[in-house]
C-alpha atoms as a PDB file:
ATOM      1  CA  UNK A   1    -130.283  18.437-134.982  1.00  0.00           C
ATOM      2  CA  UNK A   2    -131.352  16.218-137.895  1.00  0.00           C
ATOM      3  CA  UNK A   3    -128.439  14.612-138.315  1.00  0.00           C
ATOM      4  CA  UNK A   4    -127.691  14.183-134.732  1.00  0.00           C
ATOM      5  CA  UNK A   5    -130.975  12.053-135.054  1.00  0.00           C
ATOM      6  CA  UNK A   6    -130.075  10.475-137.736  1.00  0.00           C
ATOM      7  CA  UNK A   7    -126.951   9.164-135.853  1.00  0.00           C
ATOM      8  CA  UNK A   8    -129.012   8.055-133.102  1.00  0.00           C
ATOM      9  CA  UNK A   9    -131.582   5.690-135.321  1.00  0.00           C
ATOM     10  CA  UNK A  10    -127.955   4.155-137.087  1.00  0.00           C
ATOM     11  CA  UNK A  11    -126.355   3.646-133.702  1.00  0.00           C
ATOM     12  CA  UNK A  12    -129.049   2.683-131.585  1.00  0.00           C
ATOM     13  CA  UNK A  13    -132.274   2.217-133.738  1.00  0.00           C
ATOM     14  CA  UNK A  14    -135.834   1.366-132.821  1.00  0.00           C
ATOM     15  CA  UNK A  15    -135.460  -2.152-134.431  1.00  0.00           C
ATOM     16  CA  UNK A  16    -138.818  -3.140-137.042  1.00  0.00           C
ATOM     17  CA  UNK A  17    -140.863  -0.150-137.375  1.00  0.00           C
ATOM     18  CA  UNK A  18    -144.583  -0.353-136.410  1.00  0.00           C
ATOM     19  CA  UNK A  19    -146.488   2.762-136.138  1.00  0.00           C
ATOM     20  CA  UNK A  20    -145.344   6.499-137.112  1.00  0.00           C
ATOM     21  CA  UNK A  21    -146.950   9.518-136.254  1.00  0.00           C
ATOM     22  CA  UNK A  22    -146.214  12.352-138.315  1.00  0.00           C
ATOM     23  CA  UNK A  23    -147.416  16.326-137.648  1.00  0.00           C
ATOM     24  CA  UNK A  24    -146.544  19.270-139.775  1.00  0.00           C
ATOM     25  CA  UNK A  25    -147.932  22.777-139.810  1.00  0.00           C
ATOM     26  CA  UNK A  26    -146.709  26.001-141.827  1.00  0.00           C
ATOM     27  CA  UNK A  27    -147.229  29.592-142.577  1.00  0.00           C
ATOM     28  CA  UNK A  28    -148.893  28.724-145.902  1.00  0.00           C
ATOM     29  CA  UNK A  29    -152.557  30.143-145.509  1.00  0.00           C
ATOM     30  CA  UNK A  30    -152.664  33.071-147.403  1.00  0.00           C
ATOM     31  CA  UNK A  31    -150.295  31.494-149.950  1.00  0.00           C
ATOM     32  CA  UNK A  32    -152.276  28.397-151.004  1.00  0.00           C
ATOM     33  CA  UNK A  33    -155.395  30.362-150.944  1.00  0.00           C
ATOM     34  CA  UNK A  34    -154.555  33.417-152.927  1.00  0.00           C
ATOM     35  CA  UNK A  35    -154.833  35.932-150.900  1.00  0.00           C
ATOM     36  CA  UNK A  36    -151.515  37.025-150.195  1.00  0.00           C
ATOM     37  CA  UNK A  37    -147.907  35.739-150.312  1.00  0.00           C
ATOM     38  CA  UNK A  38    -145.284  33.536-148.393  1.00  0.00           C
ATOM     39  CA  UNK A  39    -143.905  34.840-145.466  1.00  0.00           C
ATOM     40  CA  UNK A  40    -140.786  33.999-145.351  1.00  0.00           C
ATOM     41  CA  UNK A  41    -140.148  35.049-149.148  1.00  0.00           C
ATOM     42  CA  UNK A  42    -138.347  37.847-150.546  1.00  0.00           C
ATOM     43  CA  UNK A  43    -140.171  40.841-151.433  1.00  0.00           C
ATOM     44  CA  UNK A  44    -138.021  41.243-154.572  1.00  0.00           C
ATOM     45  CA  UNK A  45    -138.557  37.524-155.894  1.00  0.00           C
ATOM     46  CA  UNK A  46    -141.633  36.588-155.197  1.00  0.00           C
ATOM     47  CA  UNK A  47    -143.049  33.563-157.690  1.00  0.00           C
ATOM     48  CA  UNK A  48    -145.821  34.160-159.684  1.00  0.00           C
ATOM     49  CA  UNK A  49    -149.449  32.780-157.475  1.00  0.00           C
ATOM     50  CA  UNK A  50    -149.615  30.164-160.061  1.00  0.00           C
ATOM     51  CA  UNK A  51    -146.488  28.662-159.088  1.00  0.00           C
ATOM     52  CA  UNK A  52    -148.285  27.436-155.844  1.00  0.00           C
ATOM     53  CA  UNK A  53    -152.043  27.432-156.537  1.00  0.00           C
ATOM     54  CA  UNK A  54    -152.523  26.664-159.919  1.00  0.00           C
ATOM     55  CA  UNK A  55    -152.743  22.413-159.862  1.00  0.00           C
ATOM     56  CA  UNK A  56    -151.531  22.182-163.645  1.00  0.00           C
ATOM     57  CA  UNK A  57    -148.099  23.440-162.180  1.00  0.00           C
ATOM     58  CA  UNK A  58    -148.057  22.598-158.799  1.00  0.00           C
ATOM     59  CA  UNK A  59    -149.485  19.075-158.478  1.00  0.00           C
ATOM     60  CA  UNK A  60    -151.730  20.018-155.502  1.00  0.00           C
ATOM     61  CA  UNK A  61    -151.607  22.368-152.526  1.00  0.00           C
ATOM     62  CA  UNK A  62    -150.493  21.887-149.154  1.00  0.00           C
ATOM     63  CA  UNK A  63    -148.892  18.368-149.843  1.00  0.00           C
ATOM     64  CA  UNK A  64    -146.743  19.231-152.769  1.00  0.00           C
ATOM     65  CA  UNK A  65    -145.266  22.427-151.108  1.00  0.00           C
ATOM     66  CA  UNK A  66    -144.807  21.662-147.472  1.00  0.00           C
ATOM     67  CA  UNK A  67    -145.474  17.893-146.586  1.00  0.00           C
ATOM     68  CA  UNK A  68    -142.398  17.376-148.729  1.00  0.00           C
ATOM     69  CA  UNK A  69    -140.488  18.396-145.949  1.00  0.00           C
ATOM     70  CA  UNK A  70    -141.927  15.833-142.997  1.00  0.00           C
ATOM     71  CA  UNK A  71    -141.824  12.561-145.491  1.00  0.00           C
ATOM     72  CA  UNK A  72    -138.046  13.347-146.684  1.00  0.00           C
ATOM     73  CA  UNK A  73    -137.621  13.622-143.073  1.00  0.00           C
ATOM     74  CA  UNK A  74    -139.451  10.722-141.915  1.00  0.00           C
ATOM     75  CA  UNK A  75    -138.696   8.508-144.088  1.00  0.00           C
ATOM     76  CA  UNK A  76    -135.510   9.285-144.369  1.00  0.00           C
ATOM     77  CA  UNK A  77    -135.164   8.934-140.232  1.00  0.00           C
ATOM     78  CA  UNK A  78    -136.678   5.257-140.555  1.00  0.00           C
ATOM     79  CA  UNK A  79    -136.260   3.933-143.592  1.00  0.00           C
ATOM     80  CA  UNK A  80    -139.606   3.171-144.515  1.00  0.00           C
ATOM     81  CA  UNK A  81    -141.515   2.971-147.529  1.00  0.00           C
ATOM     82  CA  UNK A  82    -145.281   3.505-147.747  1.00  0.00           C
ATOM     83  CA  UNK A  83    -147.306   0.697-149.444  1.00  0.00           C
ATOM     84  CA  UNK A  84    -150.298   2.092-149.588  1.00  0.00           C
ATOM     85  CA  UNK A  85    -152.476   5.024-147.726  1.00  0.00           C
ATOM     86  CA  UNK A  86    -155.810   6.603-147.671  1.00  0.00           C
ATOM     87  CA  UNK A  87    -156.054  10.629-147.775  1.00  0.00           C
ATOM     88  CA  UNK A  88    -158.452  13.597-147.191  1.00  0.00           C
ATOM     89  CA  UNK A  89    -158.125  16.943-148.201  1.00  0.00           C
ATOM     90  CA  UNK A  90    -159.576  20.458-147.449  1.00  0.00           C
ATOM     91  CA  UNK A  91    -159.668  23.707-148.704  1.00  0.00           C
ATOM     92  CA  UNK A  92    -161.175  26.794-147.181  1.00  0.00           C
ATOM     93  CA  UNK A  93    -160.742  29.690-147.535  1.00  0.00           C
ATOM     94  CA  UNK A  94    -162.397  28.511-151.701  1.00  0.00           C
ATOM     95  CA  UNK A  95    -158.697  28.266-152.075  1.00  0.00           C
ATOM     96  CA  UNK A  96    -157.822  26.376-155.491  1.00  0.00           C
ATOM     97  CA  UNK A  97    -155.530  23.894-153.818  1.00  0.00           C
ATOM     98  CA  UNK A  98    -155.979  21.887-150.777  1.00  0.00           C
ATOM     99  CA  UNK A  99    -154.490  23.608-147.383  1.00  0.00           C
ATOM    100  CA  UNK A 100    -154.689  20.765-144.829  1.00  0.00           C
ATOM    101  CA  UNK A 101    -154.233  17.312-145.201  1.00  0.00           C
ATOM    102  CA  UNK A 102    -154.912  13.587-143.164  1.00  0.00           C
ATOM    103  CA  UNK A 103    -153.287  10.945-144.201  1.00  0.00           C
ATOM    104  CA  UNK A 104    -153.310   7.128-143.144  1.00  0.00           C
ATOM    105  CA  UNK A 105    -150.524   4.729-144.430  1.00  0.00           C
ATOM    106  CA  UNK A 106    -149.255   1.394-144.452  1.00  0.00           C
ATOM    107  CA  UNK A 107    -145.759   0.789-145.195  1.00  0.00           C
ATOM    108  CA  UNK A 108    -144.057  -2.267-146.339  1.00  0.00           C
ATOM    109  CA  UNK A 109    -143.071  -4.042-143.686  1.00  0.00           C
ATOM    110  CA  UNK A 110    -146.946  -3.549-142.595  1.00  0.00           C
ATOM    111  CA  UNK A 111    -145.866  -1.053-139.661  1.00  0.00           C
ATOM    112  CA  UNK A 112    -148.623   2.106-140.143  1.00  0.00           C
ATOM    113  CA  UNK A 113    -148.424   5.470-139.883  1.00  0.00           C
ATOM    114  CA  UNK A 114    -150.484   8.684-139.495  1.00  0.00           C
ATOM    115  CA  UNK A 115    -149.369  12.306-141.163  1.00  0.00           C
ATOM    116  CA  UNK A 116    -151.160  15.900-141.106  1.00  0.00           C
ATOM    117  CA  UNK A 117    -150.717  18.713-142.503  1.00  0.00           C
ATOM    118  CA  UNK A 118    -152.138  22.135-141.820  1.00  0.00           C
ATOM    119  CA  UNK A 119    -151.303  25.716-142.844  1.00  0.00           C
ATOM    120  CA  UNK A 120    -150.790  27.927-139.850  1.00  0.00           C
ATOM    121  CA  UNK A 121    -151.619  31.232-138.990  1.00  0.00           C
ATOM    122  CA  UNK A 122    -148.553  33.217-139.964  1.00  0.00           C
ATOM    123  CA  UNK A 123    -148.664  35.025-135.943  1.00  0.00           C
ATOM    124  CA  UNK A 124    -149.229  32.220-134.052  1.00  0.00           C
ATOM    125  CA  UNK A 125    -146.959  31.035-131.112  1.00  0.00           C
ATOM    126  CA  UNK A 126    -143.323  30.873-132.823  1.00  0.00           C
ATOM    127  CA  UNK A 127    -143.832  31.851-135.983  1.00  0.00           C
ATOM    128  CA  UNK A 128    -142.325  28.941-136.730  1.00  0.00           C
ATOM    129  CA  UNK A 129    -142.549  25.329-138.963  1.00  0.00           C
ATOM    130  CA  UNK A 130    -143.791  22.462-136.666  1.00  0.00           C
ATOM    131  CA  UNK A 131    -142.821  19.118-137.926  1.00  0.00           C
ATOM    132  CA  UNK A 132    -142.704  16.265-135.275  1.00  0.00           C
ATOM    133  CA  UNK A 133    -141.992  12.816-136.150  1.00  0.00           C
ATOM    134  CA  UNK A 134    -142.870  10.034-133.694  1.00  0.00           C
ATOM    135  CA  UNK A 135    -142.113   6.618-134.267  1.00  0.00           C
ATOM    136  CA  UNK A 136    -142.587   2.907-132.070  1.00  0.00           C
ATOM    137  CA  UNK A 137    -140.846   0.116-132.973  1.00  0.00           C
ATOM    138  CA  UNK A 138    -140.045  -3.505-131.550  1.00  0.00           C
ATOM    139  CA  UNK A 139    -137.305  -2.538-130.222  1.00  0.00           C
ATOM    140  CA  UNK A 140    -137.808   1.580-128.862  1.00  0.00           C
ATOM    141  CA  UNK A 141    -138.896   4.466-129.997  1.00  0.00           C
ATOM    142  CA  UNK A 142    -137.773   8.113-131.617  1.00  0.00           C
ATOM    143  CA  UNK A 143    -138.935  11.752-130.831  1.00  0.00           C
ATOM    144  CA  UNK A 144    -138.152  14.446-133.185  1.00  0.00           C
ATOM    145  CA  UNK A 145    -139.749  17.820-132.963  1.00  0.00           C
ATOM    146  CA  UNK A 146    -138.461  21.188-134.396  1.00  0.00           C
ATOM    147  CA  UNK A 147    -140.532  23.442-132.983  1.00  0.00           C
ATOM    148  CA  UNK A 148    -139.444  22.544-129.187  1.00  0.00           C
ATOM    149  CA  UNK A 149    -135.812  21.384-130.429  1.00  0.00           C
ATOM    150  CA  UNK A 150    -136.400  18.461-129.189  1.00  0.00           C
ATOM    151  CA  UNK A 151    -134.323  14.798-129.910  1.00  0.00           C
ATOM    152  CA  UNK A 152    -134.547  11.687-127.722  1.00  0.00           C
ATOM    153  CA  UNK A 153    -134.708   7.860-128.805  1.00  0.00           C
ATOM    154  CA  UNK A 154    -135.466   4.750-126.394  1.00  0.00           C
ATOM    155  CA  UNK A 155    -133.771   1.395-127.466  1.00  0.00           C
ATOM    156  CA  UNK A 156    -133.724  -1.566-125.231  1.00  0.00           C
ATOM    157  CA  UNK A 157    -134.119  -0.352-121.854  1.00  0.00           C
ATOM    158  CA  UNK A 158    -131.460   2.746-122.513  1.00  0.00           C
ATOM    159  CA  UNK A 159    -132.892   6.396-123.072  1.00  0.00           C
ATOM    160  CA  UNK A 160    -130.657   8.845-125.228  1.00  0.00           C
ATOM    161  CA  UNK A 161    -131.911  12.609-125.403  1.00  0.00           C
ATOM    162  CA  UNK A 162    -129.289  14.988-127.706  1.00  0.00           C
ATOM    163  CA  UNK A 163    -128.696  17.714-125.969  1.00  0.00           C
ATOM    164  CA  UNK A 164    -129.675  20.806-128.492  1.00  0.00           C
ATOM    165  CA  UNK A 165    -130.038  24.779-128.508  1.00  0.00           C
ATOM    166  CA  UNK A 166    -134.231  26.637-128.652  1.00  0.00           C
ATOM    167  CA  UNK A 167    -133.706  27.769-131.969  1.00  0.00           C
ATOM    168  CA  UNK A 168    -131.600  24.103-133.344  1.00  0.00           C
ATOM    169  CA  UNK A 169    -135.040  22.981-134.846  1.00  0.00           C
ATOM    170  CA  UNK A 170    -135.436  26.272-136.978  1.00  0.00           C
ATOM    171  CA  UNK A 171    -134.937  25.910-141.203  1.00  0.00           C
ATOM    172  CA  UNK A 172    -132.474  26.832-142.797  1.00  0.00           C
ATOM    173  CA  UNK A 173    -130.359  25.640-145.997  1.00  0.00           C
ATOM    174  CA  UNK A 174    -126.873  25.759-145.598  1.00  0.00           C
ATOM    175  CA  UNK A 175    -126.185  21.710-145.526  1.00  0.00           C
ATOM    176  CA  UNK A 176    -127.492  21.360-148.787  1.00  0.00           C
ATOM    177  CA  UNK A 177    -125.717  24.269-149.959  1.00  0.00           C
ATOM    178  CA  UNK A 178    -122.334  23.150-148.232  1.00  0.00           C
ATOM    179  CA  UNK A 179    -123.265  19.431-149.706  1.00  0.00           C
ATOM    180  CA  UNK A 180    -123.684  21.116-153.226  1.00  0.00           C
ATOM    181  CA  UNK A 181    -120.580  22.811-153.409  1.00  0.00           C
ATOM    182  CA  UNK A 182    -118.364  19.929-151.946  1.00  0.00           C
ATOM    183  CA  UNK A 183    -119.956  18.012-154.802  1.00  0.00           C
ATOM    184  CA  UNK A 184    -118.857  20.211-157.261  1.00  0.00           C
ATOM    185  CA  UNK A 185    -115.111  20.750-155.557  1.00  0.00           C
ATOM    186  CA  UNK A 186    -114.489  16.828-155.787  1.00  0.00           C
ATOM    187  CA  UNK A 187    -114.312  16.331-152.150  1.00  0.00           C
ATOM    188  CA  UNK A 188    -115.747  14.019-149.694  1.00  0.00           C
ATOM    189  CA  UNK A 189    -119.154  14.373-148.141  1.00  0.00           C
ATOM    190  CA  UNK A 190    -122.366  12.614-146.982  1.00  0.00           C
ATOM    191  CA  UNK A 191    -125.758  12.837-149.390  1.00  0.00           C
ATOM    192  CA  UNK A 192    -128.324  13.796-146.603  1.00  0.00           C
ATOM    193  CA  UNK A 193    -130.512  13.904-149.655  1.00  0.00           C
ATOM    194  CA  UNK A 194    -129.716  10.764-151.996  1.00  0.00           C
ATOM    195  CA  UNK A 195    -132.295  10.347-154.882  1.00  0.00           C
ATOM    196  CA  UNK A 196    -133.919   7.612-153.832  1.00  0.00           C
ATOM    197  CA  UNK A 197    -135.247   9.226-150.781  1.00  0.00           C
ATOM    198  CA  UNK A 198    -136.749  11.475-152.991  1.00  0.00           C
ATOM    199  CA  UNK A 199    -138.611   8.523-154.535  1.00  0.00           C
ATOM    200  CA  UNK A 200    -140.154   7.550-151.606  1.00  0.00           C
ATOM    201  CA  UNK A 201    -141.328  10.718-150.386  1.00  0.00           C
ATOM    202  CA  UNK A 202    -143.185  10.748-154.418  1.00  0.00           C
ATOM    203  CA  UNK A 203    -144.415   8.028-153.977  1.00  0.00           C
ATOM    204  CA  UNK A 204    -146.072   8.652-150.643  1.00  0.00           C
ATOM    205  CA  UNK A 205    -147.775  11.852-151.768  1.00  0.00           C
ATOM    206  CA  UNK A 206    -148.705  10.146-155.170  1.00  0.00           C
ATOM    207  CA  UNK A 207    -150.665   7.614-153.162  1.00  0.00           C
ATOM    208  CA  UNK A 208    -152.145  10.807-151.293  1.00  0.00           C
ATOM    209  CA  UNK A 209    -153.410  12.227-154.266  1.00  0.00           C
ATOM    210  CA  UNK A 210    -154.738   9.288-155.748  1.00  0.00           C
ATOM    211  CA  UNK A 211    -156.625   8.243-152.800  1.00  0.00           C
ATOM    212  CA  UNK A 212    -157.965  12.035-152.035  1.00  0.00           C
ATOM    213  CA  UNK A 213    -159.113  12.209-155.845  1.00  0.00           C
ATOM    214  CA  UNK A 214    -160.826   8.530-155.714  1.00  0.00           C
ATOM    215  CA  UNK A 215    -161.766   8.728-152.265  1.00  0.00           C
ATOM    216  CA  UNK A 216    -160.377   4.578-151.739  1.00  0.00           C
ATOM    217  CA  UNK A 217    -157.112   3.233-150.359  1.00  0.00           C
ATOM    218  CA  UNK A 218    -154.646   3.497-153.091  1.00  0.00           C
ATOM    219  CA  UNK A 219    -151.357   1.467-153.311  1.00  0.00           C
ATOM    220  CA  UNK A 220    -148.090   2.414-155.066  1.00  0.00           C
ATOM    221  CA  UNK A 221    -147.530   1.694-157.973  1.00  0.00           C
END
């Protein structure tokens, strides 16, 4: 489903970015606070709590672990690189790390975006991820959203929807893991996940933090 949108924004595109609006929520409660585990992790490997809540290790709370996820997809979807960005954080719950994040950013090409991040309650609807990914630009506009498996762009006057299965939007790993081991067997294959992507999405939540801890608009650096 990804890709599939991926293929869309390289074929079609939405021209010059201008505003993105970016929503993720996850099961992560009762992680990030303490008070009980992941759950979608095995019983019989669990990490120690400190892994997640403990910021000398982690870096932070819901950012570090989750929104992760929705910038290596959005950004990786348009391309764009955040400038600067102003954050808030909460925790409830007196959790040790933060569990819900709001985000404003500017990226370079001075298009803006929003992002938030919440931990879910591990029974509501789906028990499922949410991450939905809207972006405008000059020239359309893009719909991603994994919790309705749902995948349409609009690019100069032409609408494309990709037609896709109810449970296509649910996580799971096996491109990386097919990427990995077609790495290591020498043959051909397409990085879904190159490096510098990476970058970006650190930078982004590096501004985040910044801006949460000093409570101004921080830029990268």
């Amino acid at each position: 489903m990804m890709v599939q949108a991926k293929e869309l924004m390289e074929k079609h595109g939405i021209g010059n970015l201008e505003q993105m609006t970016v929503h993720m929520s996850s099961m992560t409660r009762e992680l990030l606070s303490n008070t009980g585990a992941y759950p979608d992790a095995a019983p019989e490997t669990l990490p120690e709590q400190r892994t997640w809540t403990d910021p000398k290790f982690s870096g932070g709370g819901y950012g570090q672990a989750q929104l992760t996820h929705a910038l290596g997809m959005s950004l990786w979807l348009t391309e764009a690189r955040v400038e600067s960005g102003f954050a808030m954080m909460s925790a409830p719950m007196n959790a040790p790390v933060e569990l819900h994040d709001a985000i404003s950013y500017r990226f370079d090409n001075g298009a803006i975006g929003s992002m938030a991040g919440g931990s879910s309650h591990v029974e509501a609807h789906k028990k499922q991820h949410v991450i939905e990914v809207r972006a405008i630009g000059d020239e359309g506009q893009l719909l991603v959203d994994v919790e309705r498996a749902a995948v349409w762009l609009y690019s100069k006057g032409e609408n494309y929807r990709v037609t896709v299965g109810d449970d296509d939007g649910k996580y799971n790993c096996v491109g990386p893991i097919e990427a990995l081991v077609s790495a290591g067997k020498g043959e051909k294959f397409r990085n879904y996940s190159p490096g510098e992507l990476g970058a970006r999405s650190v930078e982004a939540l590096d501004v985040a933090y910044r801006s949460a801890a000093s409570g101004k608009l921080e830029h990268r650096l």
